[in-house]
N, C-alpha and C. Protein backbone atom coordinates (compact mmCIF):
# COMPACT_ATOMS: atom_id res chain seq x y z
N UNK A 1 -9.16 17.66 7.49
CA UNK A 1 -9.80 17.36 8.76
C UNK A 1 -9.97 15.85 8.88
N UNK A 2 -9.34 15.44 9.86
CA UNK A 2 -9.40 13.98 10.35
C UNK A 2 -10.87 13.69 10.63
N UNK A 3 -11.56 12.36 10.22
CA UNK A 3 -12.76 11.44 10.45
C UNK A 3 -12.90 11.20 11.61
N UNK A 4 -14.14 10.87 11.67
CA UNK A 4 -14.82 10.30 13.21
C UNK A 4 -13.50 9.22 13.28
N UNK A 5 -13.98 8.28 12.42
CA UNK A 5 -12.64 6.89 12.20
C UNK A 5 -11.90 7.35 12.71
N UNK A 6 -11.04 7.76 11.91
CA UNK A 6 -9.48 8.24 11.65
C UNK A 6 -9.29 8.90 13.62
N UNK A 7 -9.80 9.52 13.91
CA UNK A 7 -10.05 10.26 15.26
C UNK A 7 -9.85 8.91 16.37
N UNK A 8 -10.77 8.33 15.61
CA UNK A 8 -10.86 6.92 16.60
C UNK A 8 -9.69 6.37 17.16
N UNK A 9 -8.85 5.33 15.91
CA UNK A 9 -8.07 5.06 15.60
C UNK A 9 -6.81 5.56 16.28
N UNK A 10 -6.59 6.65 15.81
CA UNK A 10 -5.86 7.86 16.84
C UNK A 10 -5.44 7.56 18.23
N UNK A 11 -6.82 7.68 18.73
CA UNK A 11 -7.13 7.32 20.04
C UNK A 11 -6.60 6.06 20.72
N UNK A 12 -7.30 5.15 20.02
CA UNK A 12 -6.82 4.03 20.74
C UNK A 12 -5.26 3.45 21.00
N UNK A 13 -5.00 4.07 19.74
CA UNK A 13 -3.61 3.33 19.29
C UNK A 13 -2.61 4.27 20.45
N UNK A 14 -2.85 5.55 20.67
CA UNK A 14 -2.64 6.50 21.21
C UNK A 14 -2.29 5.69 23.23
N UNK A 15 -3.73 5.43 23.07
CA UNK A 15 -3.75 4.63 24.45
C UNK A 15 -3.25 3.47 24.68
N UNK A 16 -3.19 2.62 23.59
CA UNK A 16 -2.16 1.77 24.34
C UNK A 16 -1.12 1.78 24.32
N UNK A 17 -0.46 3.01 23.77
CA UNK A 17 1.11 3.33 23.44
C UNK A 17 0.92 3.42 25.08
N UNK A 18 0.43 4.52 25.67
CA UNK A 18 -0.02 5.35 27.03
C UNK A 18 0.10 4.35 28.10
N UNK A 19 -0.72 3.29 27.58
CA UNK A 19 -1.00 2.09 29.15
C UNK A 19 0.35 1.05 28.80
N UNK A 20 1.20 0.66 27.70
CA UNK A 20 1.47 -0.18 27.69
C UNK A 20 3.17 0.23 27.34
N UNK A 21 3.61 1.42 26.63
CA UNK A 21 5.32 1.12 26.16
C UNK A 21 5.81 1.12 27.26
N UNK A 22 6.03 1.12 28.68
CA UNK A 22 6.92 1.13 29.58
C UNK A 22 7.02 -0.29 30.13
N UNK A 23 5.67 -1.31 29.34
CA UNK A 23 6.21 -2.56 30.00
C UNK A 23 6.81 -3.47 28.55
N UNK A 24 6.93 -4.91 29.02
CA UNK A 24 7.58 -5.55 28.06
C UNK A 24 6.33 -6.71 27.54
N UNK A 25 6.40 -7.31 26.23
CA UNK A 25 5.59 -8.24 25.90
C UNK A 25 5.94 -9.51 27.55
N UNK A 26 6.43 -9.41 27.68
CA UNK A 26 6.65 -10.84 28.88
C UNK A 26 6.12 -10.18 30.42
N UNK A 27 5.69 -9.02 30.08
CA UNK A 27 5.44 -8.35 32.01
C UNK A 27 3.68 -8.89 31.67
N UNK A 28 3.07 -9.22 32.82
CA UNK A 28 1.26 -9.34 33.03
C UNK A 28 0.76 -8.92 32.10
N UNK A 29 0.95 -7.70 32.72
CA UNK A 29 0.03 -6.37 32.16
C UNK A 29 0.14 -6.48 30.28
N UNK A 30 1.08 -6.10 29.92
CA UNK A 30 0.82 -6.53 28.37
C UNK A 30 0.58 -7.87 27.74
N UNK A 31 1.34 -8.76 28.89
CA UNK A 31 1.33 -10.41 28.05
C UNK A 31 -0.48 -10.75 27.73
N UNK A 32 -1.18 -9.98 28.85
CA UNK A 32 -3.15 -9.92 28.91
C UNK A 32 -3.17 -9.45 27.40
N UNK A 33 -2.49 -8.24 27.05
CA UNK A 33 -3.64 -7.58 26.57
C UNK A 33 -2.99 -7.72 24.83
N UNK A 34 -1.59 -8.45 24.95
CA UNK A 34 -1.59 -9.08 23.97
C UNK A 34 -2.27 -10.06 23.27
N UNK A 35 -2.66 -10.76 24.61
CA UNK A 35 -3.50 -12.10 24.35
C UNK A 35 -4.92 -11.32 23.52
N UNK A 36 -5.44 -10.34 23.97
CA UNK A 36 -6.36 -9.96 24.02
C UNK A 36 -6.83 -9.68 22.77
N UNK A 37 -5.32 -8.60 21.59
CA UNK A 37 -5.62 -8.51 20.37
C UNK A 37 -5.85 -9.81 19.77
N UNK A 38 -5.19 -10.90 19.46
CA UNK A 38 -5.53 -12.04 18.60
C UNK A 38 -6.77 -12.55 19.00
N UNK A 39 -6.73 -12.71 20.19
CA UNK A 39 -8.75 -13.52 20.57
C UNK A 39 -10.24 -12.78 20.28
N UNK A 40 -9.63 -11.45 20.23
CA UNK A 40 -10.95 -10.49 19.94
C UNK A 40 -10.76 -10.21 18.58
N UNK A 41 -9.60 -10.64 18.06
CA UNK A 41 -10.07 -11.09 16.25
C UNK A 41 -9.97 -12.53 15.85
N UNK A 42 -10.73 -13.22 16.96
CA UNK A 42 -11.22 -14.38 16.32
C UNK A 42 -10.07 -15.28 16.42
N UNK A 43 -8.82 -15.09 16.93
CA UNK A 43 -7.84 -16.29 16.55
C UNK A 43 -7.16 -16.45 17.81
N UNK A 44 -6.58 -17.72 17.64
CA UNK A 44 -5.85 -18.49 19.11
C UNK A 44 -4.48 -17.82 19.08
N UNK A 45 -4.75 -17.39 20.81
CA UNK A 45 -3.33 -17.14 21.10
C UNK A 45 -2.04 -17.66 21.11
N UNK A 46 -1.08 -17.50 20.02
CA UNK A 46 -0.03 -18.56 20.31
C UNK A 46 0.90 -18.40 21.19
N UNK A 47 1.11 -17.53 22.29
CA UNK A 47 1.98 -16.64 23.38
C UNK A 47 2.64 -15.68 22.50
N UNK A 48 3.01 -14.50 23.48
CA UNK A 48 4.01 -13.71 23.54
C UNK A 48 5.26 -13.28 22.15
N UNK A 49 5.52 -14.97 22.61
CA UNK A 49 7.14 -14.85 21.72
C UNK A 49 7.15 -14.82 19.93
N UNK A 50 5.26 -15.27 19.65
CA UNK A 50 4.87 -15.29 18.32
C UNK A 50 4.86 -13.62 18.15
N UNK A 51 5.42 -12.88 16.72
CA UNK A 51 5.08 -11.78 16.30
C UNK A 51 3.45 -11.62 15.77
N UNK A 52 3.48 -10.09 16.94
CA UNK A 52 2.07 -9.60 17.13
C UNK A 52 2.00 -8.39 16.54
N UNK A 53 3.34 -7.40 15.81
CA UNK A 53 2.58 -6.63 15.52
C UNK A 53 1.59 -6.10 14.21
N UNK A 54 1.16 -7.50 13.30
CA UNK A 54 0.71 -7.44 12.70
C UNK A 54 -0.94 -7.33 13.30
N UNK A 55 -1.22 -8.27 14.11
CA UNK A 55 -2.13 -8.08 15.54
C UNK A 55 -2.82 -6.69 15.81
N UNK A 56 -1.50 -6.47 16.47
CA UNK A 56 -1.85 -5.12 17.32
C UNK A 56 -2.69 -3.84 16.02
N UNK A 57 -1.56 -4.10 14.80
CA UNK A 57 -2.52 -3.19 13.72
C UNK A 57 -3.64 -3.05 13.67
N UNK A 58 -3.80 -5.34 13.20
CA UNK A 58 -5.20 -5.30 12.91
C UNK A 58 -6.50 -4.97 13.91
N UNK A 59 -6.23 -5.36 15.41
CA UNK A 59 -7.10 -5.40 16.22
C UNK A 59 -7.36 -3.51 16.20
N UNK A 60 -6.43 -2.32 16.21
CA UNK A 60 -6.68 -1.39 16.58
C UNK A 60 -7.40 -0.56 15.47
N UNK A 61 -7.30 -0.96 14.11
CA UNK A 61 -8.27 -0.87 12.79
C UNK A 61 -9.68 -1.47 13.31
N UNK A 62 -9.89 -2.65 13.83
CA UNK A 62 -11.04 -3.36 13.93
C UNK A 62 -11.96 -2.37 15.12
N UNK A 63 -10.83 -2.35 15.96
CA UNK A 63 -11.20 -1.82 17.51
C UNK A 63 -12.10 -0.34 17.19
N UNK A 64 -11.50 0.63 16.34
CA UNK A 64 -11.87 1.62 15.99
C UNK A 64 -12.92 1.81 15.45
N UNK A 65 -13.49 0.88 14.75
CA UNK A 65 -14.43 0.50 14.05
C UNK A 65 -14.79 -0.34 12.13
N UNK A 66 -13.75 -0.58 12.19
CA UNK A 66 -13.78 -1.37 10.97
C UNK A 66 -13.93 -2.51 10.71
N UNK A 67 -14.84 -3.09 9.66
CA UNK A 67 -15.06 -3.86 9.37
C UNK A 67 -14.64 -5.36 8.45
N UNK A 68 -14.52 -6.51 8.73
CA UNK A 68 -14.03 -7.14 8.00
C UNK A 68 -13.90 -7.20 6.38
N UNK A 69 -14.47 -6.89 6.19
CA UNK A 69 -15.09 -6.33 4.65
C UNK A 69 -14.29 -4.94 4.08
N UNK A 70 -13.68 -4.09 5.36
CA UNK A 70 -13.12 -2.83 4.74
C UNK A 70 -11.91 -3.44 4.98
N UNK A 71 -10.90 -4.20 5.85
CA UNK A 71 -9.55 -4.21 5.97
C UNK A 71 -9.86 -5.89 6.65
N UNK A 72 -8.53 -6.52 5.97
CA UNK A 72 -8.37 -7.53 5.99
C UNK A 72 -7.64 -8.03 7.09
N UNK A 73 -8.09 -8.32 8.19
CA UNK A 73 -7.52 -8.77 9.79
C UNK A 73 -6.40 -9.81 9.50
N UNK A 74 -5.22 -9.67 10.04
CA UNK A 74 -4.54 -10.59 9.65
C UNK A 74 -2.78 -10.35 10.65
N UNK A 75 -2.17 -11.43 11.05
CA UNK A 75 -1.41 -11.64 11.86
C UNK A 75 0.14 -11.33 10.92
N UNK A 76 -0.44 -11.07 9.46
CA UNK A 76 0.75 -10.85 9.09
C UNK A 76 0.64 -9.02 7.92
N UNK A 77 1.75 -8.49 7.78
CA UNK A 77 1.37 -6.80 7.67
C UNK A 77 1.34 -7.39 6.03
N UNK A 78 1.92 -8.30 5.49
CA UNK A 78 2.06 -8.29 4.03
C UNK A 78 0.81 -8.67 3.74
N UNK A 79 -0.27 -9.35 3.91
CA UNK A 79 -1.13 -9.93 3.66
C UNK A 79 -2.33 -8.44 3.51
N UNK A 80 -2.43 -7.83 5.06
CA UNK A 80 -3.37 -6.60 4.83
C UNK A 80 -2.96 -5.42 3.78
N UNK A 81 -1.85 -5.35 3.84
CA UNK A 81 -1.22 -4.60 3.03
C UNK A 81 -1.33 -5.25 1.28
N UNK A 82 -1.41 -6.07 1.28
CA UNK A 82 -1.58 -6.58 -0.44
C UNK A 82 -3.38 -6.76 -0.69
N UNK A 83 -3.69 -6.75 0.57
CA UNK A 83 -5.37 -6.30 0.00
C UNK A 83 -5.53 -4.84 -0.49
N UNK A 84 -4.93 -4.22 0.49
CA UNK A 84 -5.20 -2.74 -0.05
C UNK A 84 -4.38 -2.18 -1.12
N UNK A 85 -3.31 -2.78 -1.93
CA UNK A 85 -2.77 -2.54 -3.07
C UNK A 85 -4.12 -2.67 -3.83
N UNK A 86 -4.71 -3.78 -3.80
CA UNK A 86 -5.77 -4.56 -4.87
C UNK A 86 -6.89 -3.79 -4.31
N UNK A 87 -7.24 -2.83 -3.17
CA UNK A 87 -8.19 -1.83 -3.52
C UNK A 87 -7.81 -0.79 -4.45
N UNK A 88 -6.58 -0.22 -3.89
CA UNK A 88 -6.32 0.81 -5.16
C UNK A 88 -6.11 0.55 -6.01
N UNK A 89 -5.80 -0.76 -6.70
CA UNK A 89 -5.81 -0.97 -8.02
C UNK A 89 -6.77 -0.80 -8.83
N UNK A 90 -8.16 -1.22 -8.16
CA UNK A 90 -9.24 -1.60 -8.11
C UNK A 90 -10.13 -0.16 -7.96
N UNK A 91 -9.83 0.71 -7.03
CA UNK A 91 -10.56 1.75 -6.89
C UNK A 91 -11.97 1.54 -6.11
N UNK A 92 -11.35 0.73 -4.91
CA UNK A 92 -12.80 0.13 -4.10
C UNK A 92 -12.32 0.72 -2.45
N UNK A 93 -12.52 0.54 -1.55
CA UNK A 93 -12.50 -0.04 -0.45
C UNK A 93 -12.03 1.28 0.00
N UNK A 94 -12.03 1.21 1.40
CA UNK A 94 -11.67 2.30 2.23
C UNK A 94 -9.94 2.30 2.71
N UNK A 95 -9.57 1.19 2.45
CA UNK A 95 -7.69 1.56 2.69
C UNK A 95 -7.18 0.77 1.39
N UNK A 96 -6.41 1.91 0.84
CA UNK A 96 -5.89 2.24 -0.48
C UNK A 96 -4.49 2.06 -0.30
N UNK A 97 -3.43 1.36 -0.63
CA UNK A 97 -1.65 1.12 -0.72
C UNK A 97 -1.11 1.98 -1.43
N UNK A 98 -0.47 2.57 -1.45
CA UNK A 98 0.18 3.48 -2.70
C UNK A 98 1.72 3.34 -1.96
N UNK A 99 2.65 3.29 -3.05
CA UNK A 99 3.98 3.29 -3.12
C UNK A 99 3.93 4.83 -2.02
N UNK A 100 5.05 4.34 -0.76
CA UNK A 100 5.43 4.95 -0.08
C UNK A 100 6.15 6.91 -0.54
N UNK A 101 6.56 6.63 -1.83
CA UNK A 101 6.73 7.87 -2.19
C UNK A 101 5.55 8.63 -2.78
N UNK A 102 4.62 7.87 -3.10
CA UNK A 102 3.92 8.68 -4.33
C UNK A 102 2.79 9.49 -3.33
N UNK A 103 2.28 9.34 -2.41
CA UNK A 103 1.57 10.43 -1.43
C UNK A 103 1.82 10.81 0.20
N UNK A 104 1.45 11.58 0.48
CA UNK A 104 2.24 12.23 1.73
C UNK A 104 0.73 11.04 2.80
N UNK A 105 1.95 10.84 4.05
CA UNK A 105 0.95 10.07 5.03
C UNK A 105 0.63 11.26 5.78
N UNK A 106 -1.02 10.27 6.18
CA UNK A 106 -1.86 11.71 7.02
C UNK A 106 -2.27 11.13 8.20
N UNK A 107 -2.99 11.43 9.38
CA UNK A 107 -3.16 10.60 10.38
C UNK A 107 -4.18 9.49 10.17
N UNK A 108 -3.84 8.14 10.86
CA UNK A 108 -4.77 7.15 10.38
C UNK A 108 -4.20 6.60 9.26
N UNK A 109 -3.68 6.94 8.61
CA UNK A 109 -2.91 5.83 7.93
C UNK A 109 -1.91 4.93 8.44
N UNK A 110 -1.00 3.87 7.60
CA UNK A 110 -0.50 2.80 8.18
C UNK A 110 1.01 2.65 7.03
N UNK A 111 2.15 2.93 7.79
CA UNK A 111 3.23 2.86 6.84
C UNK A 111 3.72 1.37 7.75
N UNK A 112 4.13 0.92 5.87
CA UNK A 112 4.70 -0.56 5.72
C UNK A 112 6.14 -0.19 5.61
N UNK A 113 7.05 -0.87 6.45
CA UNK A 113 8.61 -0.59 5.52
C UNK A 113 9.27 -2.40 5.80
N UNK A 114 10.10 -2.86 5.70
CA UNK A 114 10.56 -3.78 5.09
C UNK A 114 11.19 -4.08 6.75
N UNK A 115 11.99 -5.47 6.83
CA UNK A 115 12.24 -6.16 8.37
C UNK A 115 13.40 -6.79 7.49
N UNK A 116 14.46 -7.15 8.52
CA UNK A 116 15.37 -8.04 8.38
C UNK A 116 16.19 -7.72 7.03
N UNK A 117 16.67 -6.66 6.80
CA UNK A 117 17.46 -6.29 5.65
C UNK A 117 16.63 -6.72 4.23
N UNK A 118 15.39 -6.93 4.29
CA UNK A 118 15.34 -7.03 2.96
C UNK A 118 14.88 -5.61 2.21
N UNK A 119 14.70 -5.82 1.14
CA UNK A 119 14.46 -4.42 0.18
C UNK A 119 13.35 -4.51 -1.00
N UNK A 120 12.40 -5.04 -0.24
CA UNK A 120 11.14 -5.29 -1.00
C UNK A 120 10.10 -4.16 -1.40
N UNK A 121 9.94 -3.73 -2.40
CA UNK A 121 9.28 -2.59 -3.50
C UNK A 121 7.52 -2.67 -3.09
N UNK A 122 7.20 -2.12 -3.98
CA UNK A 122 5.63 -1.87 -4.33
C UNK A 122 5.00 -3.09 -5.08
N UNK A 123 6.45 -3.16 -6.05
CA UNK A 123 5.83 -4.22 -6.87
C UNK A 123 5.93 -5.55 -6.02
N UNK A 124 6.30 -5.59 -5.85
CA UNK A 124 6.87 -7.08 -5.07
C UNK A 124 5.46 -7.23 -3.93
N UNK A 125 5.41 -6.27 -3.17
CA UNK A 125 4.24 -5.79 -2.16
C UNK A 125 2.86 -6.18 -3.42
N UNK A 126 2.87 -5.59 -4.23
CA UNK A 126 1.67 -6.01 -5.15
C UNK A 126 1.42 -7.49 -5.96
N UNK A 127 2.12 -8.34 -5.60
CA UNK A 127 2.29 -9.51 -5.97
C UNK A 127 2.99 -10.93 -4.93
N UNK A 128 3.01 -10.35 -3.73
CA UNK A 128 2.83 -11.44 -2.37
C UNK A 128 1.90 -11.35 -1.40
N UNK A 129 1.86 -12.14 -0.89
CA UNK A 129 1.16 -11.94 0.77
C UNK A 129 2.20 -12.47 1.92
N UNK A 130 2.85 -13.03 1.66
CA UNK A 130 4.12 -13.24 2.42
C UNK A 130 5.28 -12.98 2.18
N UNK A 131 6.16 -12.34 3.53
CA UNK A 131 7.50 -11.77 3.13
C UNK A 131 7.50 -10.81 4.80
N UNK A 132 8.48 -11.22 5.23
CA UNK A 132 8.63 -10.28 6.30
C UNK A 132 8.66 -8.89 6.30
N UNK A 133 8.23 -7.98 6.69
CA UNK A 133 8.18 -6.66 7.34
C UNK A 133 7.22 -6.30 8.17
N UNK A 134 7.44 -4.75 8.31
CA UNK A 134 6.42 -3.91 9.48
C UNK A 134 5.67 -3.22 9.34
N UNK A 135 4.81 -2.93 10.05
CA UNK A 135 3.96 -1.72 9.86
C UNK A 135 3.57 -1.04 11.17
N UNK A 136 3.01 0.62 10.94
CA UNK A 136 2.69 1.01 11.98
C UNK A 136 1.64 2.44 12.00
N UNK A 137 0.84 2.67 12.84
CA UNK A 137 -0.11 3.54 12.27
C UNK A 137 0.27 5.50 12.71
N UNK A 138 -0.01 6.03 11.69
CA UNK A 138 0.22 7.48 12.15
C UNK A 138 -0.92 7.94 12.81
N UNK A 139 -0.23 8.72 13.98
CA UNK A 139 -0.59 9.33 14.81
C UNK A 139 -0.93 10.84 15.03
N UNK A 140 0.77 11.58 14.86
CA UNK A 140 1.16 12.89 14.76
C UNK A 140 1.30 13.02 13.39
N UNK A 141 1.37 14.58 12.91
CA UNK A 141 2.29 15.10 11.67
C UNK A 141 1.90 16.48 11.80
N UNK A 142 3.66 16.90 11.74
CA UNK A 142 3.72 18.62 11.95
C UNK A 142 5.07 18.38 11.57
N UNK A 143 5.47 19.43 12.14
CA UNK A 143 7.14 20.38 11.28
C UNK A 143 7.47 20.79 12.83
N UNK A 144 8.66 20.15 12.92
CA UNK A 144 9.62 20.20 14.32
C UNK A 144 11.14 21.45 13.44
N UNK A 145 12.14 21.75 14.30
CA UNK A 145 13.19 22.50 14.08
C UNK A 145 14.24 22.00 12.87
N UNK A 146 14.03 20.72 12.62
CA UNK A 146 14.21 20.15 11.53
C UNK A 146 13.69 19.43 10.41
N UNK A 147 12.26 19.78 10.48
CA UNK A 147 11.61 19.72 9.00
C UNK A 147 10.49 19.02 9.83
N UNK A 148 9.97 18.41 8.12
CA UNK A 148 8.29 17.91 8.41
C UNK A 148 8.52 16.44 8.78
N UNK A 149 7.77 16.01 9.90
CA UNK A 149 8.01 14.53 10.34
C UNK A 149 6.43 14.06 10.83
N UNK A 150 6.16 12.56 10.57
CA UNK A 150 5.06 12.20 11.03
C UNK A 150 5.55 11.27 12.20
N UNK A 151 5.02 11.03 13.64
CA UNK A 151 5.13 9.58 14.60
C UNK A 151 4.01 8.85 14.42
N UNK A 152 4.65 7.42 14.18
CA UNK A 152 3.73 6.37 14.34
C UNK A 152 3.89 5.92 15.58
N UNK A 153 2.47 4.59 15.89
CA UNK A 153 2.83 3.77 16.84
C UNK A 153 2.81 2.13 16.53
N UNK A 154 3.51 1.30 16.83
CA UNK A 154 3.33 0.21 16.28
C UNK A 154 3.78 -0.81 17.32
N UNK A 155 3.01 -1.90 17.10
CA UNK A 155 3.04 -3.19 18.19
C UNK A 155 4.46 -3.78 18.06
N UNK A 156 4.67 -4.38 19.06
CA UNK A 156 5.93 -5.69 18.82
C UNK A 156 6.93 -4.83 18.14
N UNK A 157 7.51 -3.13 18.78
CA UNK A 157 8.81 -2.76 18.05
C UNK A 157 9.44 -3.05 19.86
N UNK A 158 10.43 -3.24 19.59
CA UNK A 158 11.45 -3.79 20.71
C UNK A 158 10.54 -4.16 22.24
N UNK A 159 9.68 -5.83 21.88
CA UNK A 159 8.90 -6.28 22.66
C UNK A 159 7.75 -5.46 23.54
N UNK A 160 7.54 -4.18 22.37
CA UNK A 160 6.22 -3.91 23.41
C UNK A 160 5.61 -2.56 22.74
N UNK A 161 4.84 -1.65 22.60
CA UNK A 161 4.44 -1.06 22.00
C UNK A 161 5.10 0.90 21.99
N UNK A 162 5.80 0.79 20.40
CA UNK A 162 6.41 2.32 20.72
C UNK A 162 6.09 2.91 19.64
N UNK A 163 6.33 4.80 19.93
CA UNK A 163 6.37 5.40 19.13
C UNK A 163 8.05 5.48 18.23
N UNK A 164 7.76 5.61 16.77
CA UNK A 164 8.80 6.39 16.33
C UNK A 164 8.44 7.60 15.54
N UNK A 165 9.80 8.15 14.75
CA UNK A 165 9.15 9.66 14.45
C UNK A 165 9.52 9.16 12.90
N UNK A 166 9.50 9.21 12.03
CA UNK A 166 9.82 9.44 10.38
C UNK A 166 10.09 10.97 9.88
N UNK A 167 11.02 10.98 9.27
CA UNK A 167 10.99 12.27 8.72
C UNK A 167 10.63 12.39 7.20
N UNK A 168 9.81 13.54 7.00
CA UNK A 168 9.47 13.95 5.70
C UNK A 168 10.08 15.31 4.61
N UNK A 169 9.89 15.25 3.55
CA UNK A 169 10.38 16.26 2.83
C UNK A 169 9.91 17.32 2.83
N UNK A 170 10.35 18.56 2.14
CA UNK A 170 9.61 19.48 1.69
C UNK A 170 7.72 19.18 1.29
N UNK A 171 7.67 18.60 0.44
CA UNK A 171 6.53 18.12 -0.11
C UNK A 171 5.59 16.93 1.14
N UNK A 172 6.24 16.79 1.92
CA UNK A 172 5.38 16.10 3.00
C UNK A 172 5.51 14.17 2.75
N UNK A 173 6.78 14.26 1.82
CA UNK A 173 6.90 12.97 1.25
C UNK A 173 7.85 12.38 2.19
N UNK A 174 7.69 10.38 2.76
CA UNK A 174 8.77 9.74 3.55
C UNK A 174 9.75 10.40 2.67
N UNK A 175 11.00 10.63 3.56
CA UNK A 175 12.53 10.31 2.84
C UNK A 175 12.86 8.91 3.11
N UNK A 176 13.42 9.12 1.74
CA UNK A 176 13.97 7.30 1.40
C UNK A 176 15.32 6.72 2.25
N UNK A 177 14.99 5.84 2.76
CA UNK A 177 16.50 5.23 3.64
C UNK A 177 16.73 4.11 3.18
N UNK A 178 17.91 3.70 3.61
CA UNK A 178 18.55 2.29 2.51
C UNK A 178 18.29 1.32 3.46
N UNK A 179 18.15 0.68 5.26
CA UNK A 179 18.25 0.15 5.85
C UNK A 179 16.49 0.20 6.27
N UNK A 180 16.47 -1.25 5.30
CA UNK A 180 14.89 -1.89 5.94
C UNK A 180 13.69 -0.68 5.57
N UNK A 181 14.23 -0.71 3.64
CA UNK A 181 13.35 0.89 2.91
C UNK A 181 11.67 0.75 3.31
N UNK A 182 11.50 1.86 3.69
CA UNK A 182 9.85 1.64 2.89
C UNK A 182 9.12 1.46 2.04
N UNK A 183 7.96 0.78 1.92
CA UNK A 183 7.94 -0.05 1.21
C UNK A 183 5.95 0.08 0.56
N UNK A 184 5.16 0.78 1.90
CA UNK A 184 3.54 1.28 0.70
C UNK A 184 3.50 2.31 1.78
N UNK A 185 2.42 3.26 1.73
CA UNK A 185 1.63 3.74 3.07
C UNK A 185 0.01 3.25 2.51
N UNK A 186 -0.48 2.69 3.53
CA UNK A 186 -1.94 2.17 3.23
C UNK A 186 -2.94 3.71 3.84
N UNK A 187 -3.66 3.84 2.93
CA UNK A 187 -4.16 5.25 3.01
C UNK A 187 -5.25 4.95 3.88
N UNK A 188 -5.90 5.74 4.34
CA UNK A 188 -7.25 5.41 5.22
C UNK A 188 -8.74 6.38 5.25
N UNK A 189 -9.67 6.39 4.48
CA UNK A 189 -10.02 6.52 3.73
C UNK A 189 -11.16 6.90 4.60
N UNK A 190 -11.47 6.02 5.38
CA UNK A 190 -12.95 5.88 6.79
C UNK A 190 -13.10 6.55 7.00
């Protein structure tokens, strides 16, 4: 059973898929409310053409109700994502990293996978804060006519905010792909 949080989260992310994938980062209506994630976490807008969807993550974690102290706000996915390795390392905090294979994503969590052909691991993830890739938060998860799949939604995928679907295994585990692998799911714990 999904959390008040987790419910939250859901929601919002839910809604601005709703108000916003049919326009583009450069139309009004989103270029606002882009602006909107970085300033309501505290930081200057650099326009549009700067990558936001590290942004859009953090603001819709914050938005939901989280605290600076539980998840680390930040314009880039490697950075939040290598805090929460070092919770689960640690055995603290409310969002936990675990290598993309080793547990099934549930709603409210946040899968990391890799940008620009690279093929960056757990370990590698557990020992940077910088390095390009993506992230994006789950939404759905059920079993369609061809197996078990979760949809995320995530900021800044082809200039504006979309869903995709992932497919899962038997066991409810990502399947592994060679192009831009995955790379943690940050668990969510709230």
């Amino acid at each position: 059973m999904a959390s008040e949080y987790v419910k939250r989260l859901v929601t919002i992310a839910e809604e601005q898929y709703n108000n916003f994938h049919l326009d583009s980062e450069s139309d009004v209506g989103l270029a606002k409310q882009i602006k909107k994630y970085w300033t309501e976490l505290g930081l200057s807008f650099p326009g549009v053409t700067t990558a936001w969807s590290a942004i859009f993550i953090s603001w819709c974690v914050k938005k939901a109700g989280a605290t600076k102290s539980e998840f680390l706000f930040s314009a880039a996915h490697a950075m939040f994502v290598n805090a929460a390795i070092h919770n689960m390392l640690d055995n603290k905090g409310v969002f936990r990293a675990f290598p993309y294979q080793d547990i099934e994503p549930n709603l409210g969590d946040i899968i990391q996978h890799n940008r620009g052909n690279n093929t960056y691991d757990f370990q590698f993830a557990k020992m940077n804060k910088a390095y390009e890739s993506h992230s994006a938060i789950v939404v759905e998860k059920g079993t369609d006519s061809k197996g078990n799949y979760v949809l995320t939604i995530g900021g800044n995928e082809s200039d504006s905010i979309r869903k995709k679907q992932i497919r899962l295994d038997d066991n409810w585990r990502i399947i592994k792909r060679k192009i831009n692998p995955y790379i943690v799911i940050v668990q969510n714990l709230k």
